[in-house]
C-alpha atoms as a PDB file:
ATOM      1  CA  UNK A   1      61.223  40.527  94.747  1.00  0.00           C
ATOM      2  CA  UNK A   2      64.764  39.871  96.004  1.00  0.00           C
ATOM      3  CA  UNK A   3      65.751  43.371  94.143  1.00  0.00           C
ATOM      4  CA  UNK A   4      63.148  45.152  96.181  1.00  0.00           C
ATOM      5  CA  UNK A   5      64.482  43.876  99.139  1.00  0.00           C
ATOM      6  CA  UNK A   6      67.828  45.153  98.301  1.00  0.00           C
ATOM      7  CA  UNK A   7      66.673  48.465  97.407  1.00  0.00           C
ATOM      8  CA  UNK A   8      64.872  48.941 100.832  1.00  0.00           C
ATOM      9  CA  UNK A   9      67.773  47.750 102.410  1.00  0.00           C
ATOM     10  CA  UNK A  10      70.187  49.853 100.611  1.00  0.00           C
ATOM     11  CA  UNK A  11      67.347  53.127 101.556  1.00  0.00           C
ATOM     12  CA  UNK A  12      67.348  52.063 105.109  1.00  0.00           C
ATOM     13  CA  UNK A  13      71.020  52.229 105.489  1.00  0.00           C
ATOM     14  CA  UNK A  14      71.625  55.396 104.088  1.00  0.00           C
ATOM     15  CA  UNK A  15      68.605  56.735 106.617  1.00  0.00           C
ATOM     16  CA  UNK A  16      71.219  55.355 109.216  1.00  0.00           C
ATOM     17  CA  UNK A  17      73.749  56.843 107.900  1.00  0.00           C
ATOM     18  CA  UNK A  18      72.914  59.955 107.394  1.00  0.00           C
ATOM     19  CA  UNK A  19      71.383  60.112 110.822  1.00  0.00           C
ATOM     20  CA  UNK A  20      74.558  59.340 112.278  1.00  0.00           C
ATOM     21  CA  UNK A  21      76.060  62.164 110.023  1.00  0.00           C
ATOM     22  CA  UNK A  22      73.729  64.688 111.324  1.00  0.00           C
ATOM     23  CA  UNK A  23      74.187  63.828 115.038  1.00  0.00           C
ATOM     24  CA  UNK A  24      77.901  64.533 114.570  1.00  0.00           C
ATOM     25  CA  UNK A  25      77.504  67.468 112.796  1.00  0.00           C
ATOM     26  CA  UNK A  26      75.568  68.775 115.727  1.00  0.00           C
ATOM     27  CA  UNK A  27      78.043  67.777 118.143  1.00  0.00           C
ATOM     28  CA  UNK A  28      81.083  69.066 115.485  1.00  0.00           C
ATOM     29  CA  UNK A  29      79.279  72.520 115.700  1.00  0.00           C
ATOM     30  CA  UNK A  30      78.391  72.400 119.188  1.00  0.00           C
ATOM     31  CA  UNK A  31      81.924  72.125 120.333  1.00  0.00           C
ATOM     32  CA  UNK A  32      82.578  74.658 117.916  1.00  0.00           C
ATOM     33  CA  UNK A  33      80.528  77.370 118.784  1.00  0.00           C
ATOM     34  CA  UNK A  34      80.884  76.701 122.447  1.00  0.00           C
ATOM     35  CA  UNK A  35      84.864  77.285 121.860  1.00  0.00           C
ATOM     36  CA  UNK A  36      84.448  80.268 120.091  1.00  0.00           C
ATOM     37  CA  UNK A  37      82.304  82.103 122.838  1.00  0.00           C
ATOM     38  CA  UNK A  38      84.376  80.555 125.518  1.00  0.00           C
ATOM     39  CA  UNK A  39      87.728  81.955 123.337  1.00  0.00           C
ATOM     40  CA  UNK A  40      85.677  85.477 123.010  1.00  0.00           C
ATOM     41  CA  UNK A  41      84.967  85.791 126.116  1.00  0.00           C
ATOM     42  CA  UNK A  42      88.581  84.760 127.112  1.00  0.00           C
ATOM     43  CA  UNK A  43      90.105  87.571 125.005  1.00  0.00           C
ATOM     44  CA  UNK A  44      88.195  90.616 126.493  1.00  0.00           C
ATOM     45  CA  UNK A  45      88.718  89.520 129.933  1.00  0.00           C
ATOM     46  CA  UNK A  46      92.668  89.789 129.108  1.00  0.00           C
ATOM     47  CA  UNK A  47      91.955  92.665 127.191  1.00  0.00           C
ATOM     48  CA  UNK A  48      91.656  92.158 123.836  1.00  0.00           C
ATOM     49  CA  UNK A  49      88.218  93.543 123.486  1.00  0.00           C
ATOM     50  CA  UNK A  50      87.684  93.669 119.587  1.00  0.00           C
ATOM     51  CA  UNK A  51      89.310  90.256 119.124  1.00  0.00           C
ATOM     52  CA  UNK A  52      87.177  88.982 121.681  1.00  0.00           C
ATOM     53  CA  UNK A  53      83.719  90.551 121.119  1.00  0.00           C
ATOM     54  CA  UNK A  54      84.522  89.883 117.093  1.00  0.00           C
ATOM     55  CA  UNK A  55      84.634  86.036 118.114  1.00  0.00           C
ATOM     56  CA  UNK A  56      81.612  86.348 120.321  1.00  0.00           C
ATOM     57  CA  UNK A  57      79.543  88.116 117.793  1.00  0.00           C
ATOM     58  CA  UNK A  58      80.609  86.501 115.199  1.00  0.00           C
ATOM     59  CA  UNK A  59      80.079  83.068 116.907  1.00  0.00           C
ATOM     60  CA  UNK A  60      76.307  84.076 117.329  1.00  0.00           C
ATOM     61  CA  UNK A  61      75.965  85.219 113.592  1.00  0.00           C
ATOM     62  CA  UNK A  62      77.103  81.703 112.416  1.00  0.00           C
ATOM     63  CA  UNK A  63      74.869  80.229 114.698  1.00  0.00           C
ATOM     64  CA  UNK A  64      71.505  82.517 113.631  1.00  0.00           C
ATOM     65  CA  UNK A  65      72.673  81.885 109.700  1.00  0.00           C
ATOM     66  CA  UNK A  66      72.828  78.472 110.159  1.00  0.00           C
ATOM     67  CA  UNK A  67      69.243  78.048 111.613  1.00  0.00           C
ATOM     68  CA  UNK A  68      67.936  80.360 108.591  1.00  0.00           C
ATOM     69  CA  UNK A  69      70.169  78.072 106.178  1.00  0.00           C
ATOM     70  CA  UNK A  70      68.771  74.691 107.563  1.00  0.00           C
ATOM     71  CA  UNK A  71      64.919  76.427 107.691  1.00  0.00           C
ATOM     72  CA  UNK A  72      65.476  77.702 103.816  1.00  0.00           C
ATOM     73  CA  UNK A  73      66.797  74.412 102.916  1.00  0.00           C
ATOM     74  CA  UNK A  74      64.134  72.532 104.354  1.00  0.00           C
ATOM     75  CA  UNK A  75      61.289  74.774 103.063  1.00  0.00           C
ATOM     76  CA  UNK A  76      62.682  74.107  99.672  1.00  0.00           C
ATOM     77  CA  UNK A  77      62.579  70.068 100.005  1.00  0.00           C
ATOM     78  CA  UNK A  78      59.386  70.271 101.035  1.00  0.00           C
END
């Protein structure tokens, strides 16, 4: 009994855990994404068109892969 009670224990944390990892992740990529439009759009109003529409493109293709990566990899869990 007691080492049932130490494996739900030991489940239930890691739930936490990962939880908490996921949230920051978010946030991690959030800020990320965020910078990189912000940047793009930063560098074509000084000028720099390519540099800047190449960050703000590419900042929206990261974005739309990682949705399809996280919807693939959840489809195969399932």
């Amino acid at each position: 009994m007691i080492k049932q009670n130490n494996i739900n224990e030991y489940r239930l944390t890691m739930l936490k855990l990962d939880i908490e990892y996921n949230k920051r992740e978010q946030i991690f990529v959030f800020i990320l994404l965020f910078t990189m439009i912000i940047g793009g759009f930063v560098l074509v109003y000084i000028g720099r068109e390519v540099g800047g529409y190449g960050a703000i493109i590419g900042s929206i293709t990261i974005a739309i892969a990682s949705v399809i990566w996280n919807k693939q990899k959840n489809k195969d869990k399932s």
